[in-house]
Protein backbone atom coordinates (compact mmCIF):
# COMPACT_ATOMS: atom_id res chain seq x y z
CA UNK A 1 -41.55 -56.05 34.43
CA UNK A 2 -40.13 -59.93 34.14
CA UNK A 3 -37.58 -60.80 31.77
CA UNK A 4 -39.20 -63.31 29.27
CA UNK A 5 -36.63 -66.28 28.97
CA UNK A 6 -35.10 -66.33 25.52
CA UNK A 7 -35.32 -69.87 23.81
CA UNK A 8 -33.22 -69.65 21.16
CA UNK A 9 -32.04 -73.74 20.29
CA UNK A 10 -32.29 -73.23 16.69
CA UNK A 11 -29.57 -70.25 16.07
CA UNK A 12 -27.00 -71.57 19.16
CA UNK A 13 -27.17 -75.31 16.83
CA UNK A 14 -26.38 -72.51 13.86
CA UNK A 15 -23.47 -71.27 15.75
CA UNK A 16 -22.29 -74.51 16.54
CA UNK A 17 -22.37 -75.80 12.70
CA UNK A 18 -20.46 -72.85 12.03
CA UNK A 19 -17.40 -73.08 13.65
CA UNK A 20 -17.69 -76.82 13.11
CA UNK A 21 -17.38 -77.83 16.80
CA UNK A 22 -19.47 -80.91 18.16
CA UNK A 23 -21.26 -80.19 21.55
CA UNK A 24 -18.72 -80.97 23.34
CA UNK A 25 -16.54 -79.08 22.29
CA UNK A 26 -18.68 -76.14 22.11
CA UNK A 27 -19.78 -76.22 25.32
CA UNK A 28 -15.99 -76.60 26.81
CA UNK A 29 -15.37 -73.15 25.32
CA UNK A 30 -18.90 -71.90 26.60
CA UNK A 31 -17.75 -73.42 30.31
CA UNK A 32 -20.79 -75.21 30.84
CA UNK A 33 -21.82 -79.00 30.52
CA UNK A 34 -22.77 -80.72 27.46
CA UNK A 35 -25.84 -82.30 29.03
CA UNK A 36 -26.75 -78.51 29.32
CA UNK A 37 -25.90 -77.54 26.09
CA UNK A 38 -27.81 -80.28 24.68
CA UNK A 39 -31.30 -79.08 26.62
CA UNK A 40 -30.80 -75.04 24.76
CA UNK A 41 -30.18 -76.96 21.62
CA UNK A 42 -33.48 -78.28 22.50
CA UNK A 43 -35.10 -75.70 23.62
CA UNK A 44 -35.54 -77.40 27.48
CA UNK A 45 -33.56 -74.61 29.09
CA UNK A 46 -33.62 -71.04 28.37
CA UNK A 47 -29.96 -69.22 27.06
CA UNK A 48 -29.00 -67.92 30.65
CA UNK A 49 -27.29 -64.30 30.72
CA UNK A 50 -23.65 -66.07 31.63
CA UNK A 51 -23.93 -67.98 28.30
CA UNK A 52 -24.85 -65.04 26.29
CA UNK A 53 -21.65 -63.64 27.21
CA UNK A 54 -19.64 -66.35 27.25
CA UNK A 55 -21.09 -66.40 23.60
CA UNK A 56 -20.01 -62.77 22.76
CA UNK A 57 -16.62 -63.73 24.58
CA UNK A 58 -15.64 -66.80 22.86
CA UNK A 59 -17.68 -66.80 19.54
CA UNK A 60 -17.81 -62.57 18.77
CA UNK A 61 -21.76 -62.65 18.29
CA UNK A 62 -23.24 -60.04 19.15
CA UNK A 63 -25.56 -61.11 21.62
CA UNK A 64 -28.41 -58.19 20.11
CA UNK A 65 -29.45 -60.41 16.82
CA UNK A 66 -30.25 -63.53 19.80
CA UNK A 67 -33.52 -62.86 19.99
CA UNK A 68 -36.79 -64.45 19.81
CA UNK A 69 -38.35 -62.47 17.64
CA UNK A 70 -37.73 -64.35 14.96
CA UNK A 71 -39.95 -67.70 16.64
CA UNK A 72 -42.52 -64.90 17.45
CA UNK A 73 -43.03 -64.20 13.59
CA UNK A 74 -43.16 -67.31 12.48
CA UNK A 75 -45.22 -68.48 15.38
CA UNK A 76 -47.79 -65.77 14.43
CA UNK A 77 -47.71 -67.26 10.82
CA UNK A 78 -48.21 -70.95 11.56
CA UNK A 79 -50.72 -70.23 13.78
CA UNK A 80 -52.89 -68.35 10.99
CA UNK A 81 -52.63 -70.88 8.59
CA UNK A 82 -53.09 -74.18 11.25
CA UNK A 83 -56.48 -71.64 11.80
CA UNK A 84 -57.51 -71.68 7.72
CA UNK A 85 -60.74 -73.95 6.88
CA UNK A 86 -57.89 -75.86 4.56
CA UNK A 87 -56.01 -77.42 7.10
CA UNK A 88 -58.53 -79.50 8.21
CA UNK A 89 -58.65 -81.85 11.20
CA UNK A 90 -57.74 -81.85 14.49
CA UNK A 91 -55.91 -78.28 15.34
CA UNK A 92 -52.77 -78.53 17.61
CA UNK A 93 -52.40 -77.18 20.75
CA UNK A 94 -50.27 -73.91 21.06
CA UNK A 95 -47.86 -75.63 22.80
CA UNK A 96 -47.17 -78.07 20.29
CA UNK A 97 -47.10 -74.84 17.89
CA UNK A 98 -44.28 -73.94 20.23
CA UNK A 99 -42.51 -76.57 19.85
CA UNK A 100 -42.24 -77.45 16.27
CA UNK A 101 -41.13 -73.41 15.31
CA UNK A 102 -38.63 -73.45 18.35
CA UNK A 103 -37.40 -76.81 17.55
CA UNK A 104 -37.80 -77.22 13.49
CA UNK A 105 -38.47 -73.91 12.16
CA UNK A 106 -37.08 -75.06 8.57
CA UNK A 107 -39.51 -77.75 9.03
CA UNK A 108 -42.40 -74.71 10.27
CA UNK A 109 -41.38 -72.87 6.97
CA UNK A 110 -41.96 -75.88 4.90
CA UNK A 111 -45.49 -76.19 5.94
CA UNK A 112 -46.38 -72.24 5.56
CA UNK A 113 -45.60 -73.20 1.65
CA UNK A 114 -47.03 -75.63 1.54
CA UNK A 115 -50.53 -74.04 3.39
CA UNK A 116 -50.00 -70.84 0.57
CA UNK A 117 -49.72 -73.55 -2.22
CA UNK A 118 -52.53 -75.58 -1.07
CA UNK A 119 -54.82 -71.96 -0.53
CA UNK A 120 -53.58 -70.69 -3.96
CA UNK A 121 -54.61 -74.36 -5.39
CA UNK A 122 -57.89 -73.97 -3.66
CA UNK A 123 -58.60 -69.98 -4.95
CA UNK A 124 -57.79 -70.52 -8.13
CA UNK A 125 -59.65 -73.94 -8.75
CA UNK A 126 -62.97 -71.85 -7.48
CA UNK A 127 -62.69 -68.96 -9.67
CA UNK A 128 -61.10 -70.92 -12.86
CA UNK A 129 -62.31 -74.82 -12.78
CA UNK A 130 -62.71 -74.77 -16.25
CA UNK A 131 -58.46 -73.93 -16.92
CA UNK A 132 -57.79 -76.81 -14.28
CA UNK A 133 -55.52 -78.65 -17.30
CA UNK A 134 -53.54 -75.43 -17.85
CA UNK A 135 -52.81 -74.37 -14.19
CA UNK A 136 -49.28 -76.02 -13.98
CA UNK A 137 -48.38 -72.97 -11.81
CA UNK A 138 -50.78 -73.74 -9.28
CA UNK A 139 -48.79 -74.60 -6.38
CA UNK A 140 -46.45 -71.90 -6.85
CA UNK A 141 -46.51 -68.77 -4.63
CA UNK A 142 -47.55 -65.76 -6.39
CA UNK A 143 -44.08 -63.44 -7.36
CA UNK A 144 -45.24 -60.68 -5.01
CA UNK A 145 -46.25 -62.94 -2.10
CA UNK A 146 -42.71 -64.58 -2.68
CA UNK A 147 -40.99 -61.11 -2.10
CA UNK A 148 -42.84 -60.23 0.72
CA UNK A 149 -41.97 -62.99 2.36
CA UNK A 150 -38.29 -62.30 1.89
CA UNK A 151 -38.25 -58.90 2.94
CA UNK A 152 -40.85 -60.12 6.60
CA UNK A 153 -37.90 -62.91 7.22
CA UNK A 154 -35.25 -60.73 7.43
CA UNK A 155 -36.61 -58.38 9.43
CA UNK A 156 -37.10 -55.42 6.84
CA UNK A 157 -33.22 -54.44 7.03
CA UNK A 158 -30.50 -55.37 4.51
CA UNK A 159 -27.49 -54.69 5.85
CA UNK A 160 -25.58 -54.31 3.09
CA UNK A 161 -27.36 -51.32 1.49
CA UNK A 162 -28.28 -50.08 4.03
CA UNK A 163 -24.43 -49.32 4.78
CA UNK A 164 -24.07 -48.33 1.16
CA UNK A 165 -27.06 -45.89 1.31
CA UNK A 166 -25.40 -44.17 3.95
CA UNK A 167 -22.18 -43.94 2.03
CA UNK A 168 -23.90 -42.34 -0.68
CA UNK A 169 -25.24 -39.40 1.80
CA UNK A 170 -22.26 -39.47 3.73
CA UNK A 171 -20.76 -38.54 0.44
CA UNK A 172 -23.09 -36.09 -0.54
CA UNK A 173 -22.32 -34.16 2.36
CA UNK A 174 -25.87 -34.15 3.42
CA UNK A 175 -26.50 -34.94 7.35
CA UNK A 176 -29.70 -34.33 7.57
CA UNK A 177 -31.05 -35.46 4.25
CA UNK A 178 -30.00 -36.25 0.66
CA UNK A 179 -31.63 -33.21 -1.80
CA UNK A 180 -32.90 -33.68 -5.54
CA UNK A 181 -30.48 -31.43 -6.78
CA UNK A 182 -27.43 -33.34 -4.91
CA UNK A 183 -28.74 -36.56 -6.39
CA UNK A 184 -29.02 -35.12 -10.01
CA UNK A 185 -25.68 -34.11 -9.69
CA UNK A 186 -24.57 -37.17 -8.67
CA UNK A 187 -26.36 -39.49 -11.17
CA UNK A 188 -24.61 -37.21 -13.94
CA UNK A 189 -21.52 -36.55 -12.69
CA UNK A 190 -20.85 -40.68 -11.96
CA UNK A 191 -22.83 -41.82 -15.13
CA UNK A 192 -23.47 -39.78 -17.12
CA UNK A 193 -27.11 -39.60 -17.00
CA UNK A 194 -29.73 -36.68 -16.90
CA UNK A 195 -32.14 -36.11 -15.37
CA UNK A 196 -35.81 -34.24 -17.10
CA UNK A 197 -38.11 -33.47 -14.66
CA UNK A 198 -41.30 -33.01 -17.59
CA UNK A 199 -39.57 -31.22 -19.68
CA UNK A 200 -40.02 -32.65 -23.64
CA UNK A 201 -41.38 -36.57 -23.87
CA UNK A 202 -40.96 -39.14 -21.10
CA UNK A 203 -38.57 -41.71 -22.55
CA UNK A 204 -39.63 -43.89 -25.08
CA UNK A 205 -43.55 -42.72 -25.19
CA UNK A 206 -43.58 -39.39 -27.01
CA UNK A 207 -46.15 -38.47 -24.59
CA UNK A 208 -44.71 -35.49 -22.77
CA UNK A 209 -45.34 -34.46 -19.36
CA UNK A 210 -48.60 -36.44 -19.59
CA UNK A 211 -46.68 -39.92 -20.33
CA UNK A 212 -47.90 -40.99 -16.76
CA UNK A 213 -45.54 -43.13 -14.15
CA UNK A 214 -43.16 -41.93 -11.90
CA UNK A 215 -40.09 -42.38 -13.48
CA UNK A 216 -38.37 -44.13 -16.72
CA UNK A 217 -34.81 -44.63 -17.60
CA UNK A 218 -33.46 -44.66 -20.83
CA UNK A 219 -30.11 -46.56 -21.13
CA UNK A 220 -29.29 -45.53 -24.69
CA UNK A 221 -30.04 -41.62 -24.36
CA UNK A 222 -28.87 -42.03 -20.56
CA UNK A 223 -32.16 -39.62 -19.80
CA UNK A 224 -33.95 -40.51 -16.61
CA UNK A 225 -37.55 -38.69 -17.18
CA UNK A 226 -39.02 -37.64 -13.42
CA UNK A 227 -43.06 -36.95 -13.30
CA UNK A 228 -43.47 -33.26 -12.82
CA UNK A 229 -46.61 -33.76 -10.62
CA UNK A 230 -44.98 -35.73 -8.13
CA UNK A 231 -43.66 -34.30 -5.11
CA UNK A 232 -39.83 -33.20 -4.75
CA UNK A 233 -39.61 -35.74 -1.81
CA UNK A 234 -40.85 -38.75 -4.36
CA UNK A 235 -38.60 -37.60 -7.50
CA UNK A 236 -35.48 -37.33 -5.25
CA UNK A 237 -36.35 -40.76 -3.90
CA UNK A 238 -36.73 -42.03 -7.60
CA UNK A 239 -33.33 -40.82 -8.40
CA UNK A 240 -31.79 -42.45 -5.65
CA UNK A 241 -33.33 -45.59 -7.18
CA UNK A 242 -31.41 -45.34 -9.90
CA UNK A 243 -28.65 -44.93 -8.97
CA UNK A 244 -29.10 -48.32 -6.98
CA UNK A 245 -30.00 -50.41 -9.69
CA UNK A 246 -27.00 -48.74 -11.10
CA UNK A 247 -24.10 -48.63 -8.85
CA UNK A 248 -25.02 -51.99 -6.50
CA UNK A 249 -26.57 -54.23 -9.39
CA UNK A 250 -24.18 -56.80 -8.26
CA UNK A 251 -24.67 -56.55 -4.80
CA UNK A 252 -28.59 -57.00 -5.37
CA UNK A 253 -28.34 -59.65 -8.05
CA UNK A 254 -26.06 -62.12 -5.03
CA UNK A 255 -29.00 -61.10 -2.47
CA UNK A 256 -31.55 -62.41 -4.96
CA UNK A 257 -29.46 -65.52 -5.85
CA UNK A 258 -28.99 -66.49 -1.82
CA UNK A 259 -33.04 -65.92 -1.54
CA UNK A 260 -33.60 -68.54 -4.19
CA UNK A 261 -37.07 -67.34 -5.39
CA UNK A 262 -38.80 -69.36 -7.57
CA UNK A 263 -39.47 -67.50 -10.37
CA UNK A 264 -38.09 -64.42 -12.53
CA UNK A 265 -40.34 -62.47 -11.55
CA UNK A 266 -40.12 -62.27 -8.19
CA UNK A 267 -36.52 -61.92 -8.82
CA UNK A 268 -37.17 -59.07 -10.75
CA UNK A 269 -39.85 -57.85 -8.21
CA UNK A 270 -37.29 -57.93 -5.03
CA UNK A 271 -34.80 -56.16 -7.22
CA UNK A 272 -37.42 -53.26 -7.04
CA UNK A 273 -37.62 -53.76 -3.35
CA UNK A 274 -33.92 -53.63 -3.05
CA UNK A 275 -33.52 -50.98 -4.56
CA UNK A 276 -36.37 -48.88 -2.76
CA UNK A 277 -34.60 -50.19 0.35
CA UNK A 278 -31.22 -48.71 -0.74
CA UNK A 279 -33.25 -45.12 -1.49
CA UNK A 280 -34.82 -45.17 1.41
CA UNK A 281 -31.17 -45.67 3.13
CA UNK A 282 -29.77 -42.69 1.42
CA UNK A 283 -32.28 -40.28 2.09
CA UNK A 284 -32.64 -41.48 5.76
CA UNK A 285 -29.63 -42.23 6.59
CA UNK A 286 -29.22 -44.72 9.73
CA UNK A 287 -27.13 -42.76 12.46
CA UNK A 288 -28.49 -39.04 11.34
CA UNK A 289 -32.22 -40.43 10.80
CA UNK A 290 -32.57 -42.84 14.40
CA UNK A 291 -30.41 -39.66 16.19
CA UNK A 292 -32.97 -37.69 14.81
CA UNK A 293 -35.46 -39.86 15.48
CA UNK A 294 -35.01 -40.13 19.40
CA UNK A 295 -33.80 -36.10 19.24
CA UNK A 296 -37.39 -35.20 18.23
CA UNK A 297 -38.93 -38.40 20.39
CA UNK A 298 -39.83 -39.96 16.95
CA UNK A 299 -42.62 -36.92 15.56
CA UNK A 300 -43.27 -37.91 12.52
CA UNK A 301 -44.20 -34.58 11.00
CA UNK A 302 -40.90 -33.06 12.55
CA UNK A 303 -38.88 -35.96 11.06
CA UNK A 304 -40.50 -35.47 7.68
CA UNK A 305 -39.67 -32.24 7.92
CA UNK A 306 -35.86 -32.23 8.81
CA UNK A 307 -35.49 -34.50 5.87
CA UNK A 308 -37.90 -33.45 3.37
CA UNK A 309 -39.04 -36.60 2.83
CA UNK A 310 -42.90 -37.88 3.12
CA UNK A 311 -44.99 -39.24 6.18
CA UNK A 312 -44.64 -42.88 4.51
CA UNK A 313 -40.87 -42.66 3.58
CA UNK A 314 -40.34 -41.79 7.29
CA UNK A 315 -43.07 -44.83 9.00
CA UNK A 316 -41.42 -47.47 6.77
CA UNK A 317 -37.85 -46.23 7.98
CA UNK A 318 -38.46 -46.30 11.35
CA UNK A 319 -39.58 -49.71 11.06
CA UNK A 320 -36.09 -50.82 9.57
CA UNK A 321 -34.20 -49.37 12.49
CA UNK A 322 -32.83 -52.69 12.98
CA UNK A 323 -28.54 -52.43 12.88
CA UNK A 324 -27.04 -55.23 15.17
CA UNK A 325 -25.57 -53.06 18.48
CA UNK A 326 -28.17 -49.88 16.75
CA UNK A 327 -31.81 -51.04 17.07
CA UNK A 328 -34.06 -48.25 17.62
CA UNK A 329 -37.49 -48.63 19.21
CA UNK A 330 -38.89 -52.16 17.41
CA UNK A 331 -42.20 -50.67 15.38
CA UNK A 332 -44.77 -52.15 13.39
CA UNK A 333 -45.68 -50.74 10.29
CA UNK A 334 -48.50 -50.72 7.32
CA UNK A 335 -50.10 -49.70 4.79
CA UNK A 336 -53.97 -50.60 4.50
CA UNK A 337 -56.26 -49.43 1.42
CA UNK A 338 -59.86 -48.62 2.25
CA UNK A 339 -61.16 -52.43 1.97
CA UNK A 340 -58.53 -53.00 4.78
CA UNK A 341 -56.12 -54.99 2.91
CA UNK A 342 -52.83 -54.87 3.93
CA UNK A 343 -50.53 -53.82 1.04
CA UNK A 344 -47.29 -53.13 2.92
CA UNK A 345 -46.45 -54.99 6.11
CA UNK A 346 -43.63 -55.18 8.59
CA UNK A 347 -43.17 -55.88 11.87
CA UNK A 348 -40.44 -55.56 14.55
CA UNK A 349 -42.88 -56.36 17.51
CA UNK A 350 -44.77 -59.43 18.95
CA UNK A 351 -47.62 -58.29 16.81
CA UNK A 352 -47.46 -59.63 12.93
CA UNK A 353 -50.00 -58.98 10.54
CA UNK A 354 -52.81 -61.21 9.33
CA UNK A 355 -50.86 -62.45 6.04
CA UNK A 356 -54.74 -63.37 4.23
CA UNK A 357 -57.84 -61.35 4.20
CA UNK A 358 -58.18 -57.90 5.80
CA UNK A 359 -57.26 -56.38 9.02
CA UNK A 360 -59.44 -55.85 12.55
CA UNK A 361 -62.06 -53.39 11.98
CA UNK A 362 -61.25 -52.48 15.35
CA UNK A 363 -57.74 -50.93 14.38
CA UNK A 364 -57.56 -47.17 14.23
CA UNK A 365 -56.09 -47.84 10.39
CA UNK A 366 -59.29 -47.46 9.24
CA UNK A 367 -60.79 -44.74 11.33
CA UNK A 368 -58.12 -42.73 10.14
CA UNK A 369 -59.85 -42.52 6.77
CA UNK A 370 -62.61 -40.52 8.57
CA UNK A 371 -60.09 -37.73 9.75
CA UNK A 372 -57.54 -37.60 6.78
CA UNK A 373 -54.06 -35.59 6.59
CA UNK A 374 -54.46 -36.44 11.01
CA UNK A 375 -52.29 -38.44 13.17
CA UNK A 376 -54.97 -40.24 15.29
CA UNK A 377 -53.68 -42.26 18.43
CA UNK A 378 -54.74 -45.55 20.13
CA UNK A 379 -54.18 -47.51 23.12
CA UNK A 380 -54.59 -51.09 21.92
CA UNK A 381 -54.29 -54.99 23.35
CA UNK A 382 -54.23 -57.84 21.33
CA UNK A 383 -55.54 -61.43 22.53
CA UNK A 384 -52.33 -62.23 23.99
CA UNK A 385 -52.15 -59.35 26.54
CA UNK A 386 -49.29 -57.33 24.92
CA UNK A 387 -50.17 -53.57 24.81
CA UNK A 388 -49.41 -51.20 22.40
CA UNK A 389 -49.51 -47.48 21.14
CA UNK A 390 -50.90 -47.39 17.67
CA UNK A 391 -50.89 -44.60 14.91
CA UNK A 392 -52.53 -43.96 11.89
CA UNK A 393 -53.06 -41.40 8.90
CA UNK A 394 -54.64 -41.27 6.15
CA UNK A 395 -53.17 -39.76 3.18
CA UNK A 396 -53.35 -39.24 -0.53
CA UNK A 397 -51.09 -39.28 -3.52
CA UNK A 398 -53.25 -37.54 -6.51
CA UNK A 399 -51.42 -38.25 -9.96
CA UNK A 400 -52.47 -35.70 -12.25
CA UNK A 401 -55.39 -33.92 -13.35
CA UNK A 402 -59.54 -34.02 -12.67
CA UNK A 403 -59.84 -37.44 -14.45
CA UNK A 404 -56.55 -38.92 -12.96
CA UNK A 405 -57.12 -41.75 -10.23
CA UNK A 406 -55.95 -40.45 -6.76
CA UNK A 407 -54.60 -43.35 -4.33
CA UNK A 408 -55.35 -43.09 -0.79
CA UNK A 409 -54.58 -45.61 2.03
CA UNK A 410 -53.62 -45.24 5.61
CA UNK A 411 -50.61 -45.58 7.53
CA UNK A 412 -50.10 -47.65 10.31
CA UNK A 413 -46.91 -47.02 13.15
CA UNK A 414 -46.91 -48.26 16.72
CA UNK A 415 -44.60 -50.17 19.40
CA UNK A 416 -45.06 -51.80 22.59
CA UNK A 417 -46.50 -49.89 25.09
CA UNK A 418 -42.88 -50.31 27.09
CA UNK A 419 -41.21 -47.57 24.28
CA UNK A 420 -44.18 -45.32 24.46
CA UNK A 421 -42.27 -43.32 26.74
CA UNK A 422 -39.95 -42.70 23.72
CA UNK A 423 -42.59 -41.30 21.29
CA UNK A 424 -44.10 -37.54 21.93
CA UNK A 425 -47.66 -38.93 21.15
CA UNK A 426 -47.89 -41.16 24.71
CA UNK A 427 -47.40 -37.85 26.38
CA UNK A 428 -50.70 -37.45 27.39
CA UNK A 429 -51.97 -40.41 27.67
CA UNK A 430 -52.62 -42.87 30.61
CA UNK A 431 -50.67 -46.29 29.87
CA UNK A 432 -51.04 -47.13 33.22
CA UNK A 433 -54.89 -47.63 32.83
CA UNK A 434 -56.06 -50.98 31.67
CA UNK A 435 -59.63 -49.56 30.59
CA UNK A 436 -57.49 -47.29 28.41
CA UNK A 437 -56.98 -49.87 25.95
CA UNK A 438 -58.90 -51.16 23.33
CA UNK A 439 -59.35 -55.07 22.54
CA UNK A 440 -57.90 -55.57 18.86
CA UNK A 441 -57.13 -58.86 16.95
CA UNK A 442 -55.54 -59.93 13.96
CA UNK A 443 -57.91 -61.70 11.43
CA UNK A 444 -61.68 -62.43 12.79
CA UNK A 445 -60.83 -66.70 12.15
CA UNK A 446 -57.91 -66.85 14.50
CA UNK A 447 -59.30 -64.23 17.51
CA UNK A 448 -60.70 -65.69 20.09
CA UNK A 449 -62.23 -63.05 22.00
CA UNK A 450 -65.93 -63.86 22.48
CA UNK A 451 -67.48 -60.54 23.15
CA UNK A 452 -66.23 -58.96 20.01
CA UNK A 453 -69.09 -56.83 18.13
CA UNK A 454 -67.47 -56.29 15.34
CA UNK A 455 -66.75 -60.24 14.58
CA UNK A 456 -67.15 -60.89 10.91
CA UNK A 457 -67.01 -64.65 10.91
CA UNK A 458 -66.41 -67.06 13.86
CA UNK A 459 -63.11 -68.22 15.19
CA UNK A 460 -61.92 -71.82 13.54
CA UNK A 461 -60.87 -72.82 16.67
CA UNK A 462 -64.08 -72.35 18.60
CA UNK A 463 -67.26 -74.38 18.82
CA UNK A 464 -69.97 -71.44 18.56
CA UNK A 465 -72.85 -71.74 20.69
CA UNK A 466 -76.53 -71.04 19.27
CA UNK A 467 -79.96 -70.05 20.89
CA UNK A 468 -82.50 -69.49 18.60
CA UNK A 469 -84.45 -67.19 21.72
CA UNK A 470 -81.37 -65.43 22.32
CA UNK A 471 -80.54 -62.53 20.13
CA UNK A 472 -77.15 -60.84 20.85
CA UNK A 473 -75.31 -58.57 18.18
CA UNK A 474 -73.89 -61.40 16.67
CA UNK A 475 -75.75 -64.68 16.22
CA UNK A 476 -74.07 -67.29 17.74
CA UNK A 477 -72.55 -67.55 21.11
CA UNK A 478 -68.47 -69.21 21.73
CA UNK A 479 -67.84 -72.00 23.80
């Protein structure tokens, strides 16, 4: 397969700034020509291999985080919202798209928030006209979208707990997984706090074992009250939560202050995030989880197993398998509730997630609701020709008794058919068959394919076609 030429203008300029050099003098210690330097600043010329190393030589990057990846995602992103009834007008060719996120992509970040302020503006002024006057919040991103945001720009990996989460099972002594009981110990033996798994009254609610939640610290009584009814796998995580927003509060608090969210609570929101991260670090740890991980050619079950953990705790790890000189195989993962919204999103690959409105109905995300506590497979293509090898299950988190709500949603892992050699679920399958795989989009508005039968509403970008004596299964034809 061809190389694809890496245009990355934006982070060599970044390099650059850092060591303070002008172009000149950056590209005498690169050994090439400033006239060349100036067209990858530009994005004119691709980064050839010789400068990569000459990079790595001169500058110590690692040459791993140069990737495009980064344009890909954002690409994705600008593209949806250009697509959106709101932005109006003429629509830009792709390859002006190109150009502005290779070339400005502070300036392509600027207009995504100012596309979710303008849709917010626009949602809200339909449902609540009447409030208009009191709406002074309107063009401000909601906390959670802020947070998500945060966590899809930097690829789903923080570096720095992620090394800490490590640490912690390193220091448990626990290779292949971080156990309740080690945790307990360690929450009490550091600080002093214990842990009740339902026995007595959940912390401040004098509502025993039926208080509800999933966990609740007290800082006066130091008592950290665990749900009974939850599995072992989710109260160890918990714990490990804790001791997060315990032992690295200052660590997370200088990651929230360099993301510059614009609002409390989404500061308060990402420190929940951050410290999920850090939980999920410990009890997967990086080197013993992605050794594991290619060991047992990424089975989910198997992993799951090895580290007594859940199917989802596992899916969202492998996605954040993303250590400069360490990457694993580059996954996508979700989470998608029965309407097909997407509550959790991340993606490592060319393919990023719709980021408004639900999900193709032609993903196996939501078949998997038909065969739950399954692993179902698919061989899927998107509109852009990339190929992939998608999984989903369905699966259920009940919270208590008969008249307790039970959450279900499926979960979404896949890569690029390239790695599918990697996973034990391409074993049987033919790749090498084009008819093998299924024609998927993103969002119905910015797919283009005109033979879909599952289209829900046309494509912004297309001028539909309509013949009143033609009946086809949808009603209208694309140009």
């Amino acid at each position: 397969m061809r190389a694809r030429k890496l245009f990355i203008g934006g982070k060599i300029r970044a390099i650059r700034g850092e060591h303070g050099l002008t172009q000149a003098g950056f590209a005498a210690k690169l050994g090439i020509s400033t006239s060349y330097l100036n067209q990858i600043e530009n994005n004119q010329r691709h980064v050839s291999a010789s400068v990569l190393l000459a990079l790595a030589e001169a500058f110590s990057v690692d040459i791993t985080t140069l990737s495009d990846q980064d344009t890909d995602r954002l690409l994705a992103d600008v593209s949806e919202a250009l697509a959106d009834p709101v932005s109006g007008g003429a629509q830009p060719s792709l390859t002006d798209v190109k150009l502005v996120v290779q070339n400005a992509p502070s300036f392509a970040r600027a207009f995504l928030s100012l596309h979710q302020a303008m849709r917010r503006s626009g949602d809200q002024l339909a449902e609540l006209d009447e409030t208009l006057e009191r709406s002074g919040a309107l063009s401000e991103p909601t906390p959670y979208e802020e947070v998500r945001d945060f966590f899809h720009y930097v690829d789903n990996y923080i570096h720095e707990l992620d090394l800490a989460g490590e640490a912690l099972s390193r220091d448990l002594a626990k290779s292949r997984g971080v156990s309740l009981k080690a945790l307990a110990d360690h929450i009490e033996r550091r600080h002093r706090v214990r842990v009740v798994i339902g026995a007595g009254s959940e912390p401040g609610t004098g509502q025993g074992d039926a208080g509800g939640g999933l966990r609740r610290f007290d800082p006066v009584s130091r008592v950290l009250w665990l749900n009974p009814r939850t599995p072992v796998s989710t109260q160890a995580f918990q714990i490990a939560c804790q001791i997060a927003l315990i032992e690295h509060d200052a660590a997370m608090s200088r990651i929230i202050s360099e993301a510059r969210f614009r609002s409390a609570d989404a500061a308060g929101i990402c420190r929940i995030g951050l410290a999920n991260y850090f939980a999920g670090a410990a009890i997967l740890p990086y080197g013993a989880f992605s050794a594991a991980a290619r060991e047992l050619r990424h089975d989910l079950v198997l992993l799951a197993d090895r580290f007594a953990t859940s199917l989802e705790q596992v899916a969202h790890r492998l996605s954040t398998l993303q250590r400069p000189g360490q990457k694993g195989v580059p996954f996508f993962f979700a989470r998608v509730d029965k309407a097909g919204n997407i509550t959790k999103r991340h993606s490592a690959t060319k393919l990023q997630f719709a980021r408004f409105g639900s999900a193709c109905p032609l993903w196996n995300a939501h078949s998997a609701f038909e065969t739950p506590n399954r692993i179902i497979r698919q061989l899927a293509e998107t509109p852009d020709g990339v190929r992939y090898l998608c999984l989903a299950t369905a699966v259920s988190k009940p919270s208590g008794g008969w008249r307790d709500p039970v959450q279900s949603y499926a979960l979404a892992l896949g890569c690029e058919v390239a790695h599918a050699g990697e996973l034990v679920y391409a074993d049987d399958l033919d790749i090498a068959r084009a008819e093998a795989f299924e024609p998927i989009g993103v969002s119905c508005r910015i797919c283009e394919r005109r033979n879909c039968h599952q289209r829900a509403v046309p494509p912004l970008k297309r001028r539909l076609v309509v013949d009143p004596n033609t009946r086809k299964t949808v009603p209208y034809g694309l140009e």
